[in-house]
PDB file of N, CA and C in Angstrom:
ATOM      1  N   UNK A   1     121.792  93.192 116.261  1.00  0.00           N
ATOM      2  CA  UNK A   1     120.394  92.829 116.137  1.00  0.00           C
ATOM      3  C   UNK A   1     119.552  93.991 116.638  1.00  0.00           C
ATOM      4  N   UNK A   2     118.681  94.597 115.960  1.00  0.00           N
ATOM      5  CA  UNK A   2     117.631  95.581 116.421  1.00  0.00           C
ATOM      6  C   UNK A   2     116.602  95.158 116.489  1.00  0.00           C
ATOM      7  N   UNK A   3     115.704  95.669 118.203  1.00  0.00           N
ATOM      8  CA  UNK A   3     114.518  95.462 118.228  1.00  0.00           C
ATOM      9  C   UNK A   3     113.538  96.082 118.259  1.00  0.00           C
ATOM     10  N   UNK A   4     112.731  95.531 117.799  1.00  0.00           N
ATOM     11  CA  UNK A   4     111.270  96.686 117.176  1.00  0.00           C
ATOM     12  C   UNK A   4     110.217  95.834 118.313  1.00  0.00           C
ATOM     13  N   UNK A   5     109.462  96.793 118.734  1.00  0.00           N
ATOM     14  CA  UNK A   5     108.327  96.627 119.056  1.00  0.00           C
ATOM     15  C   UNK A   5     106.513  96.183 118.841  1.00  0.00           C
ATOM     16  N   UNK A   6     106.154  95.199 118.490  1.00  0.00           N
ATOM     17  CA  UNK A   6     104.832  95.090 117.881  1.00  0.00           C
ATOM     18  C   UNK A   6     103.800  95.145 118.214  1.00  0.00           C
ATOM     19  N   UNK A   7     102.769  95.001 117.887  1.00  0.00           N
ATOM     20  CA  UNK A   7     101.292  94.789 118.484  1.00  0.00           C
ATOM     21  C   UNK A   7     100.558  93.461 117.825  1.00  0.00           C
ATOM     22  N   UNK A   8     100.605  92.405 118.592  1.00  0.00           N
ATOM     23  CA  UNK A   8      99.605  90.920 117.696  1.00  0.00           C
ATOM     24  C   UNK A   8      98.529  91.082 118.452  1.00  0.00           C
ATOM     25  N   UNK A   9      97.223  91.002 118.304  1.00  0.00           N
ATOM     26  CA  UNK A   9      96.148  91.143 118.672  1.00  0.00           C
ATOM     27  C   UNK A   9      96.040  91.731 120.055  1.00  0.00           C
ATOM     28  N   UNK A  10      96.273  93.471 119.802  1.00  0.00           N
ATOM     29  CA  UNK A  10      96.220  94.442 120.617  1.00  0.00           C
ATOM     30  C   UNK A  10      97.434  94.050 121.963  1.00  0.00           C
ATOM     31  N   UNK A  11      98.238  93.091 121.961  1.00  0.00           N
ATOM     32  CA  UNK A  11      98.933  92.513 123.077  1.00  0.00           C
ATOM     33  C   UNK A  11     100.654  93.172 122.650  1.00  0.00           C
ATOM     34  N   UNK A  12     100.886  93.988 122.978  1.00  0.00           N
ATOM     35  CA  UNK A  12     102.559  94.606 123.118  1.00  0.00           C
ATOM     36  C   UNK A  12     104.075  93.189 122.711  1.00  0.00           C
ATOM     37  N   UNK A  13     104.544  93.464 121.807  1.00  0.00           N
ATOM     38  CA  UNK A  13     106.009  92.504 122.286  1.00  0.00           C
ATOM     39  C   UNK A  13     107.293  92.773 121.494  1.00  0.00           C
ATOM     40  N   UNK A  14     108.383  92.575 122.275  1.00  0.00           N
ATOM     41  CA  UNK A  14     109.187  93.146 121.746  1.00  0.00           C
ATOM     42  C   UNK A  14     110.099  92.283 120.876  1.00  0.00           C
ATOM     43  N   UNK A  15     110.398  92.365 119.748  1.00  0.00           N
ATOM     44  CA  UNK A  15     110.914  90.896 118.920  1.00  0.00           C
ATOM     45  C   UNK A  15     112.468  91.296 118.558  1.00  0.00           C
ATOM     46  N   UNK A  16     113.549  90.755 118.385  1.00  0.00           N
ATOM     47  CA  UNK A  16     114.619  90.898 117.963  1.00  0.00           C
ATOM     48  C   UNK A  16     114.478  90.887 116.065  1.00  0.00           C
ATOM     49  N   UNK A  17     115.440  91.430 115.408  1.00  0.00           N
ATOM     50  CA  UNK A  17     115.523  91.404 113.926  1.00  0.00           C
ATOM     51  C   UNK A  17     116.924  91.950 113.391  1.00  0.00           C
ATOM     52  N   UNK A  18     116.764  90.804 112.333  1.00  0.00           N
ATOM     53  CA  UNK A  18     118.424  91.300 112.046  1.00  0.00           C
ATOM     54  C   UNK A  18     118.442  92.830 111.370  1.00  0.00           C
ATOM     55  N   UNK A  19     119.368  93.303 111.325  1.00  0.00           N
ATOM     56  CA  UNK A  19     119.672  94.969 110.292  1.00  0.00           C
ATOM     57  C   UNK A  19     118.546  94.304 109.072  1.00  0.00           C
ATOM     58  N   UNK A  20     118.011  95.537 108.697  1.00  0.00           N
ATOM     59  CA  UNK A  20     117.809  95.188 107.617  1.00  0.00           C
ATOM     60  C   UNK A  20     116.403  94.350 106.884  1.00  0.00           C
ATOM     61  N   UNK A  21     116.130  93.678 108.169  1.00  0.00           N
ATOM     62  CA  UNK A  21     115.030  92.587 107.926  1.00  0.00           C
ATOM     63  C   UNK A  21     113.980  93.392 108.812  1.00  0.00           C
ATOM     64  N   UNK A  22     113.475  94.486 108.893  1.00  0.00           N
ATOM     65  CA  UNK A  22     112.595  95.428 109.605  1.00  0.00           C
ATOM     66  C   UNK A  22     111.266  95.200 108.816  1.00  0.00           C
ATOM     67  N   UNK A  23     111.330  95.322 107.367  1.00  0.00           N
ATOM     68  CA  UNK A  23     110.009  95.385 106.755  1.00  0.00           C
ATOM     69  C   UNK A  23     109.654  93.631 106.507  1.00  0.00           C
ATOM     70  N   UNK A  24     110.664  92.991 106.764  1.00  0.00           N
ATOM     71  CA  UNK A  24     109.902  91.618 106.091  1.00  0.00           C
ATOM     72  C   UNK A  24     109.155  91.106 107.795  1.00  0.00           C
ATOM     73  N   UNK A  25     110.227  91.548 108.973  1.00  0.00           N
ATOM     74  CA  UNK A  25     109.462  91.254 109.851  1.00  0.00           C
ATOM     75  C   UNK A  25     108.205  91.751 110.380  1.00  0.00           C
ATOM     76  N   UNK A  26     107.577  93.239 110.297  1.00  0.00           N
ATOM     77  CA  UNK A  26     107.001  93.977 110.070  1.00  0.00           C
ATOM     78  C   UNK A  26     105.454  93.155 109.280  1.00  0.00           C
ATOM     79  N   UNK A  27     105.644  92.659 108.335  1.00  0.00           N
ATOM     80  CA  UNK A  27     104.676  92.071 107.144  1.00  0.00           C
ATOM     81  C   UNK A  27     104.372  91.005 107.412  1.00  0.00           C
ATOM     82  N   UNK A  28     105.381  89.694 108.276  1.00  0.00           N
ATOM     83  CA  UNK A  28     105.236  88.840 108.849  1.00  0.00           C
ATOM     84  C   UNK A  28     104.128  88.946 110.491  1.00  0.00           C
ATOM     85  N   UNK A  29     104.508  90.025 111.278  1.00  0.00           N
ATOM     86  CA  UNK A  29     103.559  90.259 112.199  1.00  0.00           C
ATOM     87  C   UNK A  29     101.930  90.997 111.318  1.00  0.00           C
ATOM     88  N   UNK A  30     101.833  91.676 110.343  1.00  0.00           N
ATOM     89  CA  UNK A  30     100.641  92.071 109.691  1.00  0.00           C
ATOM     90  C   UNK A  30      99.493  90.486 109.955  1.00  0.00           C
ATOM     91  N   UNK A  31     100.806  89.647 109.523  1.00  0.00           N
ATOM     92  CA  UNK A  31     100.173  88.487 108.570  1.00  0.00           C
ATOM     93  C   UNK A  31      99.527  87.728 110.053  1.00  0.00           C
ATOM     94  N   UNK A  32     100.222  87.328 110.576  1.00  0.00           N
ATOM     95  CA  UNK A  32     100.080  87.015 112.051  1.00  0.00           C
ATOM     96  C   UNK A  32      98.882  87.994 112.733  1.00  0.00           C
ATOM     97  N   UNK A  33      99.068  88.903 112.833  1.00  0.00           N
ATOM     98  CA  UNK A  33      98.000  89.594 113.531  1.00  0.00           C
ATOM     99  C   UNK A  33      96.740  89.414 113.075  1.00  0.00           C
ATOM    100  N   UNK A  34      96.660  89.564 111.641  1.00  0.00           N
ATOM    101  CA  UNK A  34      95.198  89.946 110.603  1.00  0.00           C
ATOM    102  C   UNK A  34      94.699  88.305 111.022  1.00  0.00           C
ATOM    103  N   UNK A  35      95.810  87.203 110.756  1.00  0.00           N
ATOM    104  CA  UNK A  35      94.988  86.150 111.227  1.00  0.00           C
ATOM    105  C   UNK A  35      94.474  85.326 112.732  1.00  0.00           C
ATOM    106  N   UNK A  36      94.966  86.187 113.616  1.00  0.00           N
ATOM    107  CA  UNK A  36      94.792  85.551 114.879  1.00  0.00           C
ATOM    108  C   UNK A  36      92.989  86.871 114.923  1.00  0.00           C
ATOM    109  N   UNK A  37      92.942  87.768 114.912  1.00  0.00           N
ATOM    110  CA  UNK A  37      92.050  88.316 114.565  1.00  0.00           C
ATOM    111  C   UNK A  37      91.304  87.980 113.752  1.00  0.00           C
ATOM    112  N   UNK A  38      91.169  87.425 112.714  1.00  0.00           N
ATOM    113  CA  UNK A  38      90.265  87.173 112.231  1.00  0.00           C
ATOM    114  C   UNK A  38      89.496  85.552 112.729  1.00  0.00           C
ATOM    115  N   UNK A  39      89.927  85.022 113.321  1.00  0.00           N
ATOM    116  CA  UNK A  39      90.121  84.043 114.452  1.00  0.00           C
ATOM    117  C   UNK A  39      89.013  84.448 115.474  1.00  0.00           C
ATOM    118  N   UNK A  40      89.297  85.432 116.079  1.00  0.00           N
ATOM    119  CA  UNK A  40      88.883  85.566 117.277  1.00  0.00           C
ATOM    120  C   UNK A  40      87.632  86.639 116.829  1.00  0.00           C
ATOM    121  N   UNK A  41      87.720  87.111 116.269  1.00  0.00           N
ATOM    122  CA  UNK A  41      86.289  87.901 115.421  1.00  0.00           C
ATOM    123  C   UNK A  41      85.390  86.970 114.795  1.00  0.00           C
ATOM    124  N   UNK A  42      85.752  85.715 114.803  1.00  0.00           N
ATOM    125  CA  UNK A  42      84.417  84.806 113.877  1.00  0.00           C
ATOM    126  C   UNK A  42      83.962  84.427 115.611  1.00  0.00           C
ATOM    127  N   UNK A  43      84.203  84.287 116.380  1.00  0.00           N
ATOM    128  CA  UNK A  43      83.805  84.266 117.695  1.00  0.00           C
ATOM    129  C   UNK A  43      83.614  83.106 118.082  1.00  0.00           C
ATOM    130  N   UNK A  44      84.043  82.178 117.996  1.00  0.00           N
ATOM    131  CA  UNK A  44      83.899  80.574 118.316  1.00  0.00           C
ATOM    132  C   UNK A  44      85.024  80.203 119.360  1.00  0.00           C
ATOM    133  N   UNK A  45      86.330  81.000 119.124  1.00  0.00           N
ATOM    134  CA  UNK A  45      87.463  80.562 119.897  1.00  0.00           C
ATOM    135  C   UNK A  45      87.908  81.551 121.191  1.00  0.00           C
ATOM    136  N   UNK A  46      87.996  81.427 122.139  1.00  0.00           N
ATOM    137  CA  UNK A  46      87.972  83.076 122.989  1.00  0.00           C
ATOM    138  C   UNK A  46      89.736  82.897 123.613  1.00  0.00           C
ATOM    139  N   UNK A  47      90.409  81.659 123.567  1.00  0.00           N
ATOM    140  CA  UNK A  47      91.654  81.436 124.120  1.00  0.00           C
ATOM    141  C   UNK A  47      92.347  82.284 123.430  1.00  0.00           C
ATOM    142  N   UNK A  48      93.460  82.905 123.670  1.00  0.00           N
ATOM    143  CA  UNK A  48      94.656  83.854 123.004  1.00  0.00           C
ATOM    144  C   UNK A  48      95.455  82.292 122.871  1.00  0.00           C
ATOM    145  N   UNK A  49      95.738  81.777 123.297  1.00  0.00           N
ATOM    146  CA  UNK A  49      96.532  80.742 123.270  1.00  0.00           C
ATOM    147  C   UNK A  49      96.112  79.322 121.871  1.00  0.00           C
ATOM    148  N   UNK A  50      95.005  79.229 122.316  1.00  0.00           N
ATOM    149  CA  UNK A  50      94.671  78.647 120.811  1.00  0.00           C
ATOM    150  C   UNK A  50      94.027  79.011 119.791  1.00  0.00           C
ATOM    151  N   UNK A  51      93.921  79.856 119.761  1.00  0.00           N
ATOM    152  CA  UNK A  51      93.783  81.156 118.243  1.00  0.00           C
ATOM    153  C   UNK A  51      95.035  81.424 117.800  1.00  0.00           C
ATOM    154  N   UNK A  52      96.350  81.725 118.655  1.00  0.00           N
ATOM    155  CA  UNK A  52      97.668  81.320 118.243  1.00  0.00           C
ATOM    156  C   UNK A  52      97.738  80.434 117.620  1.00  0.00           C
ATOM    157  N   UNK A  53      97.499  79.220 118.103  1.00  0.00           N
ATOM    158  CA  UNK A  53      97.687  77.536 117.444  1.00  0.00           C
ATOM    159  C   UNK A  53      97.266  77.876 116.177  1.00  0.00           C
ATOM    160  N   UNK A  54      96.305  78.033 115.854  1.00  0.00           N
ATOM    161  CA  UNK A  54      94.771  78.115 114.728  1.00  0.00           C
ATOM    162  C   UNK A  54      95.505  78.610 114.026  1.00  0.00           C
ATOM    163  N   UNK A  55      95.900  79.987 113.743  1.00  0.00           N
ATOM    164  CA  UNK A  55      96.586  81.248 113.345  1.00  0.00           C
ATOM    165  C   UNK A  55      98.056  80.629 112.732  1.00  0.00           C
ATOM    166  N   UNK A  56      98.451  79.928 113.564  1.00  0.00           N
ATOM    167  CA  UNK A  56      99.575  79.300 112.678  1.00  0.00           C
ATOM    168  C   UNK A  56      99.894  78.382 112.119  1.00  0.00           C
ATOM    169  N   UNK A  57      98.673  77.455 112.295  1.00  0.00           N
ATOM    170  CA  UNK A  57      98.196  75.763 111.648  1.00  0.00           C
ATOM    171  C   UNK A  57      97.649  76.907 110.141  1.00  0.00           C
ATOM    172  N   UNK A  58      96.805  77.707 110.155  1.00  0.00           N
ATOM    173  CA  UNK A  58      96.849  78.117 109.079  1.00  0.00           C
ATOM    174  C   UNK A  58      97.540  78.619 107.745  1.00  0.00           C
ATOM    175  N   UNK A  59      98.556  79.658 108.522  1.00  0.00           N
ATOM    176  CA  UNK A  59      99.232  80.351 108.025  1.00  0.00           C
ATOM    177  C   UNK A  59     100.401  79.211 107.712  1.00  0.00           C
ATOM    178  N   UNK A  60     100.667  78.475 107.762  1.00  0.00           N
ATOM    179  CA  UNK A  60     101.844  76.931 107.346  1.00  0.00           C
ATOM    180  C   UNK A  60     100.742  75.997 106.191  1.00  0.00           C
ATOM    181  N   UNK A  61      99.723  75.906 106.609  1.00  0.00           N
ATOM    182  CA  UNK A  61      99.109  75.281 105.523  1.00  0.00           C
ATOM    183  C   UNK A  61      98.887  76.133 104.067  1.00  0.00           C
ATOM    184  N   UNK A  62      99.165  77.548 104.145  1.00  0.00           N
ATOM    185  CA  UNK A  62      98.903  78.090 103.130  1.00  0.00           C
ATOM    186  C   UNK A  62     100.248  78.284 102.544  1.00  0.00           C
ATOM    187  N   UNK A  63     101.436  78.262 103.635  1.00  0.00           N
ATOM    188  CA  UNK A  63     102.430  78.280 102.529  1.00  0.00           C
ATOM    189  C   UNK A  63     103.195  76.784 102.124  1.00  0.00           C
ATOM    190  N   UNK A  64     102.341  75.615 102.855  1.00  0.00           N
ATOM    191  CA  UNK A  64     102.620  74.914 102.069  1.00  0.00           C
ATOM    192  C   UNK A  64     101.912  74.373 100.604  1.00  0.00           C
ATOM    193  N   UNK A  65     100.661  74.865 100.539  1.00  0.00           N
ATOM    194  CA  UNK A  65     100.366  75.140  99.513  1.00  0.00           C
ATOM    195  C   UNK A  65     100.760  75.661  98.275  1.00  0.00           C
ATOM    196  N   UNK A  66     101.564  76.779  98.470  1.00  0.00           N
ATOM    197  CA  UNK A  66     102.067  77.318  97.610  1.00  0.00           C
ATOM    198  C   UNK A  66     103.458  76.861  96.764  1.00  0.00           C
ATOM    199  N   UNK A  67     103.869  76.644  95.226  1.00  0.00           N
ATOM    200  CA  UNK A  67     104.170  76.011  94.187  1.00  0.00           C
ATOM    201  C   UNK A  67     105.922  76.399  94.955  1.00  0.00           C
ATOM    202  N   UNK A  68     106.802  75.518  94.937  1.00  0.00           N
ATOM    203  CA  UNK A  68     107.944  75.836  95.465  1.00  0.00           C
ATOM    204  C   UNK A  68     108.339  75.872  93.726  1.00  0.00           C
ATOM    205  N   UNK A  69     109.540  77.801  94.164  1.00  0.00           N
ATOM    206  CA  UNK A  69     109.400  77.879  92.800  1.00  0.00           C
ATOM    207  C   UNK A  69     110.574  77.278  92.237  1.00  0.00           C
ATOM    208  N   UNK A  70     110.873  77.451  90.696  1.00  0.00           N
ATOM    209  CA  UNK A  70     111.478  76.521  90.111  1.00  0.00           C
ATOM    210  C   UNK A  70     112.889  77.218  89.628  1.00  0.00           C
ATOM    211  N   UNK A  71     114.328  76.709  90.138  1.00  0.00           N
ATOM    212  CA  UNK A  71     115.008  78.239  89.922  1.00  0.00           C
ATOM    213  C   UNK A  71     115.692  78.201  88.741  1.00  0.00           C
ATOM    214  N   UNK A  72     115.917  79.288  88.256  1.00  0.00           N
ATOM    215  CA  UNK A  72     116.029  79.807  86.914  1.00  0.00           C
ATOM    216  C   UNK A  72     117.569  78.900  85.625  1.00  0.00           C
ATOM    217  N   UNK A  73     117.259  78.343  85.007  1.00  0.00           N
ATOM    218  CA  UNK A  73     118.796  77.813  84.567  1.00  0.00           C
ATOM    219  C   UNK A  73     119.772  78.496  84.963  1.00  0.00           C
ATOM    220  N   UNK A  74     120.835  77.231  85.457  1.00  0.00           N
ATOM    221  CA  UNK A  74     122.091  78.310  85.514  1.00  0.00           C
ATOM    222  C   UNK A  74     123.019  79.070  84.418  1.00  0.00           C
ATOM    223  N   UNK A  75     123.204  79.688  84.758  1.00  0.00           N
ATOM    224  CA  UNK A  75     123.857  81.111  83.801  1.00  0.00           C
ATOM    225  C   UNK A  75     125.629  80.924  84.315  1.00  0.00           C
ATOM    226  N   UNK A  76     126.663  80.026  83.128  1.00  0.00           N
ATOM    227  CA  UNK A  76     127.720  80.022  83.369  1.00  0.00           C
ATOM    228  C   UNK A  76     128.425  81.579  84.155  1.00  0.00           C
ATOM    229  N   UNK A  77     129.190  81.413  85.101  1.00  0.00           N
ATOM    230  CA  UNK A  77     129.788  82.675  86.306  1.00  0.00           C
ATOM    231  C   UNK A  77     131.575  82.316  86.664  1.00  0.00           C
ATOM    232  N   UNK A  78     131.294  83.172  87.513  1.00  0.00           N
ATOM    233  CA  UNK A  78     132.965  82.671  87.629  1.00  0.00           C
ATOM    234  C   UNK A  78     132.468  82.546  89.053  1.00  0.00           C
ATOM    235  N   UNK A  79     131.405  81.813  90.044  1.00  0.00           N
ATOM    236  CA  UNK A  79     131.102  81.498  91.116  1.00  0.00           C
ATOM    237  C   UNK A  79     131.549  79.973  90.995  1.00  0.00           C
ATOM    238  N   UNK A  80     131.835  79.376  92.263  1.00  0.00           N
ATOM    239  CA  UNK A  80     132.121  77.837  91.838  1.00  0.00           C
ATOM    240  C   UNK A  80     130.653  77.411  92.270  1.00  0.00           C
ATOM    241  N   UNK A  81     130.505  76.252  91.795  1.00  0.00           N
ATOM    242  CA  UNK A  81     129.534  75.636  92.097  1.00  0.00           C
ATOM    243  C   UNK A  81     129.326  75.019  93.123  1.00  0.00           C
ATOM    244  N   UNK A  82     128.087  74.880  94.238  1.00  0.00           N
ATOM    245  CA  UNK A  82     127.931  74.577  95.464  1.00  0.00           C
ATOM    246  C   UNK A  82     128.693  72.862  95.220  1.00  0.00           C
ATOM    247  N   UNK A  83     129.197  72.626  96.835  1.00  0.00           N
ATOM    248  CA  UNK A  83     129.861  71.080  97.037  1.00  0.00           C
ATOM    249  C   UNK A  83     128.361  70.307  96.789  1.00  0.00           C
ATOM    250  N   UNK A  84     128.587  68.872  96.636  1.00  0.00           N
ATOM    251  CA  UNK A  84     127.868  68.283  96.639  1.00  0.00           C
ATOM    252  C   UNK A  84     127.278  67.895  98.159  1.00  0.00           C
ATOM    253  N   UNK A  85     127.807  68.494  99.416  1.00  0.00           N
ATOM    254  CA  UNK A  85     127.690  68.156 100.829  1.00  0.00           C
ATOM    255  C   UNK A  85     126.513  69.579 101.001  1.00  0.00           C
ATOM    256  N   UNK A  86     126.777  70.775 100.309  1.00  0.00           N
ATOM    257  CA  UNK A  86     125.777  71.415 100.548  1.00  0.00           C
ATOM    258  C   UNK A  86     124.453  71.411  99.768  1.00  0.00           C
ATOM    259  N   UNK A  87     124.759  71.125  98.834  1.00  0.00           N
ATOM    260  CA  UNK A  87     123.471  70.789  97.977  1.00  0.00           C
ATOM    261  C   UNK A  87     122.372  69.609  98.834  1.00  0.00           C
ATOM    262  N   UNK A  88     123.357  68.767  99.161  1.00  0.00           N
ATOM    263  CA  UNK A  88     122.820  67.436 100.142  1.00  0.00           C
ATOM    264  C   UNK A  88     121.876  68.334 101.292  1.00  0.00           C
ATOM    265  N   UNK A  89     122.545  69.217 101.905  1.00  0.00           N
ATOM    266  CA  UNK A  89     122.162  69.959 102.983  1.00  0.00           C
ATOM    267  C   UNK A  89     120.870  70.637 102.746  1.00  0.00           C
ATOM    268  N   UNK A  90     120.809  71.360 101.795  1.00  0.00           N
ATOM    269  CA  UNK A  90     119.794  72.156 101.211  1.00  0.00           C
ATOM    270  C   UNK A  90     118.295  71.525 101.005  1.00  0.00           C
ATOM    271  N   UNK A  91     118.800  70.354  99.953  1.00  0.00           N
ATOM    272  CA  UNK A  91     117.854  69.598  99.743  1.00  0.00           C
ATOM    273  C   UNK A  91     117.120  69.096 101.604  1.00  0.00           C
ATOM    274  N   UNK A  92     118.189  68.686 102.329  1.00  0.00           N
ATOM    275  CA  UNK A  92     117.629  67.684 103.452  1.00  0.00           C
ATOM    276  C   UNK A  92     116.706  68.891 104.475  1.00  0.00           C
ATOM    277  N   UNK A  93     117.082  70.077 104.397  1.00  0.00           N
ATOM    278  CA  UNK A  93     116.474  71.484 105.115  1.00  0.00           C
ATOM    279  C   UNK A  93     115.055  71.661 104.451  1.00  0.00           C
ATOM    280  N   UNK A  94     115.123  71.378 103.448  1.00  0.00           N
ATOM    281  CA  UNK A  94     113.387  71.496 102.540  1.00  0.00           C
ATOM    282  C   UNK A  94     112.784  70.462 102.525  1.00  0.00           C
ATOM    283  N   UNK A  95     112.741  69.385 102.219  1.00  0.00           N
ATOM    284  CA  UNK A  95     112.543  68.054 102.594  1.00  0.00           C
ATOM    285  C   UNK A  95     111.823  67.854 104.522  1.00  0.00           C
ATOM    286  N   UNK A  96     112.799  68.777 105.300  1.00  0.00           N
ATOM    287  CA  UNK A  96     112.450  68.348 106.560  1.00  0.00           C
ATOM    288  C   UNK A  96     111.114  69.291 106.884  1.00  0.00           C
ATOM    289  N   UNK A  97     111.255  70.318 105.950  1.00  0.00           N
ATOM    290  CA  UNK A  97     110.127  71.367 107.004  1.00  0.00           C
ATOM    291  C   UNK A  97     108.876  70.855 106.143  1.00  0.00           C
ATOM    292  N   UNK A  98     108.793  70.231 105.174  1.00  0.00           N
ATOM    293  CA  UNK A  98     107.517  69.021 104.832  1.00  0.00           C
ATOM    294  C   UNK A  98     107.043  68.459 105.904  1.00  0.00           C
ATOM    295  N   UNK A  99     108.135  67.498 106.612  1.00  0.00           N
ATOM    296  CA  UNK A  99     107.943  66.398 107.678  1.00  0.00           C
ATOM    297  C   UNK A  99     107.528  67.096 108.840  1.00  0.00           C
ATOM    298  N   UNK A 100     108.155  68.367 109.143  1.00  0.00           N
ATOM    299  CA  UNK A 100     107.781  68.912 109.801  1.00  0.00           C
ATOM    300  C   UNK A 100     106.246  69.476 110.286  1.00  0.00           C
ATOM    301  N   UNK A 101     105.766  69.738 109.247  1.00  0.00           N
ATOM    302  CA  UNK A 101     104.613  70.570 108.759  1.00  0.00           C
ATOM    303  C   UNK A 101     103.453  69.159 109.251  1.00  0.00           C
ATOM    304  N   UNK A 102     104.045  68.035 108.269  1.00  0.00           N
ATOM    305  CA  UNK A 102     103.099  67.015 108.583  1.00  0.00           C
ATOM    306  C   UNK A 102     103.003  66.266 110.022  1.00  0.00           C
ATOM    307  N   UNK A 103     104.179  66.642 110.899  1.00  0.00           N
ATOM    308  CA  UNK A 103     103.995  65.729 112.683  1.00  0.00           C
ATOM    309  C   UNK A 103     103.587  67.063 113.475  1.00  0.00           C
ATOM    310  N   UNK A 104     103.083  68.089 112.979  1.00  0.00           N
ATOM    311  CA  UNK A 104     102.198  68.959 113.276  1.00  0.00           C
ATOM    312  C   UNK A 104     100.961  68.895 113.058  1.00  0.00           C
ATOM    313  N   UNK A 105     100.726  68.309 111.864  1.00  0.00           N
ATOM    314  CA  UNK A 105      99.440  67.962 112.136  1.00  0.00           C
ATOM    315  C   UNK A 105      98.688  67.014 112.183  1.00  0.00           C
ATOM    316  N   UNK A 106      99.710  66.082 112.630  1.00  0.00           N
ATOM    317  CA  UNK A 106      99.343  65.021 113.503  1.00  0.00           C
ATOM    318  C   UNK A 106      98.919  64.665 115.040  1.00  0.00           C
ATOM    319  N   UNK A 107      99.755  65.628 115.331  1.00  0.00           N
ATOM    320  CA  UNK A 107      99.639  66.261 116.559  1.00  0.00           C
ATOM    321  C   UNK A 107      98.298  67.202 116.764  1.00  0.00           C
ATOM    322  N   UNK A 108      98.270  67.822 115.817  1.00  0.00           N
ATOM    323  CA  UNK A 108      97.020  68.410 115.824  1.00  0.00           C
ATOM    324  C   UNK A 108      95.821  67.501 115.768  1.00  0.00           C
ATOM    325  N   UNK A 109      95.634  67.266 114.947  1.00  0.00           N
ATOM    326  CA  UNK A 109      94.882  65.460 114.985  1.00  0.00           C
ATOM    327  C   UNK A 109      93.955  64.570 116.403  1.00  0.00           C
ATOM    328  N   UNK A 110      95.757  64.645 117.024  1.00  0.00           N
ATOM    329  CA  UNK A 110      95.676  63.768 117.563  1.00  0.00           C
ATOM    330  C   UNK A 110      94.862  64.484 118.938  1.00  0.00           C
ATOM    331  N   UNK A 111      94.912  66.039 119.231  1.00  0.00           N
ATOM    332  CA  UNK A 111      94.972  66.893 120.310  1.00  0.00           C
ATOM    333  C   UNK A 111      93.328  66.726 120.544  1.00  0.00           C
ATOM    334  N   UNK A 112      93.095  67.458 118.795  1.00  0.00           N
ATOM    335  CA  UNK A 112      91.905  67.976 118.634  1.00  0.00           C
ATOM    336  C   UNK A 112      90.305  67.148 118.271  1.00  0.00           C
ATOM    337  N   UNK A 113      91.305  65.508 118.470  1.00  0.00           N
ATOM    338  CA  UNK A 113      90.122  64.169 118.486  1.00  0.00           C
ATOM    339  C   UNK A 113      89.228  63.774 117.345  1.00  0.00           C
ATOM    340  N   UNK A 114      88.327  63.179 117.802  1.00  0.00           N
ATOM    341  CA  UNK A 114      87.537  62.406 116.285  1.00  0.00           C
ATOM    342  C   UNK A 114      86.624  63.204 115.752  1.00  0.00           C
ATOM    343  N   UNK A 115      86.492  64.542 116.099  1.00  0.00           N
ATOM    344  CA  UNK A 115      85.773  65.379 115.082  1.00  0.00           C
ATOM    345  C   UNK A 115      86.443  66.313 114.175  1.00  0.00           C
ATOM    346  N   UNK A 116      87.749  66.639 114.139  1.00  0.00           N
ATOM    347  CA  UNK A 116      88.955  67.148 113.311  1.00  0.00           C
ATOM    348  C   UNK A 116      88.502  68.348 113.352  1.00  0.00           C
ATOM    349  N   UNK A 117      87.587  68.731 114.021  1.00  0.00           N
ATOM    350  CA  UNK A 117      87.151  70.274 113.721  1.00  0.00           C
ATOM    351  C   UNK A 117      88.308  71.742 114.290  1.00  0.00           C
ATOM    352  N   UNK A 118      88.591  72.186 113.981  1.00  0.00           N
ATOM    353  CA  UNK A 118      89.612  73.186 114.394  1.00  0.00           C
ATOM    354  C   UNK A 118      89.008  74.546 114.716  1.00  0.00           C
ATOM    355  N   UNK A 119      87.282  74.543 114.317  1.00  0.00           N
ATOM    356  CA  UNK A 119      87.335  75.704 115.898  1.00  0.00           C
ATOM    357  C   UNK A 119      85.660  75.289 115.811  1.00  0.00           C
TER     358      UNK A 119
END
């Protein structure tokens, strides 16, 4: 595992990454940074701690937004075809980070009271 060093809103840290995964982690802190900053530049929120929150209630709502894509017919191989125990698996791993997504923001909800306002 190699670790790289970052900067999220001017604050130093050092993150672990597998070989290899340097630029996706890299693009992932961009994404993270540009939005906890842009957070804290509209000037309403001054916590590092919940501009984090904000920053990542966002950044989950936008990729759950986005069209889960649709994968391509299969193309007969000489691969065997997944068991039916992992397919089960697969499905229940995507399925959960839905549920997931949603007792987050319930929680959020529930934190942030009867005006739902988030900053």
């Amino acid at each position: 595992m190699k670790q790289l060093e970052v900067q999220i809103m001017g604050q130093s840290y050092l993150l672990g990454c597998p070989e290899g995964g340097e630029s996706r982690l890299l693009n992932a802190v961009e994404r993270v940074d540009s939005a906890m900053c842009k957070i804290r530049d509209g000037g309403k929120v001054k916590a590092r701690d919940r501009i984090a929150v904000l920053a990542s209630l966002n950044l989950a709502f936008d990729l759950s937004d986005r069209p889960t894509p649709v994968p391509a017919p299969a193309v007969a191989t000489h691969a065997p075809s997944p068991s039916p125990a992992a397919t089960t698996s697969t499905l229940n791993h995507v399925m959960g980070q839905g549920e997931a997504i949603a007792s987050l923001l319930q929680r959020l909800d529930a934190v942030l009271g009867e005006d739902g306002r988030l900053i």
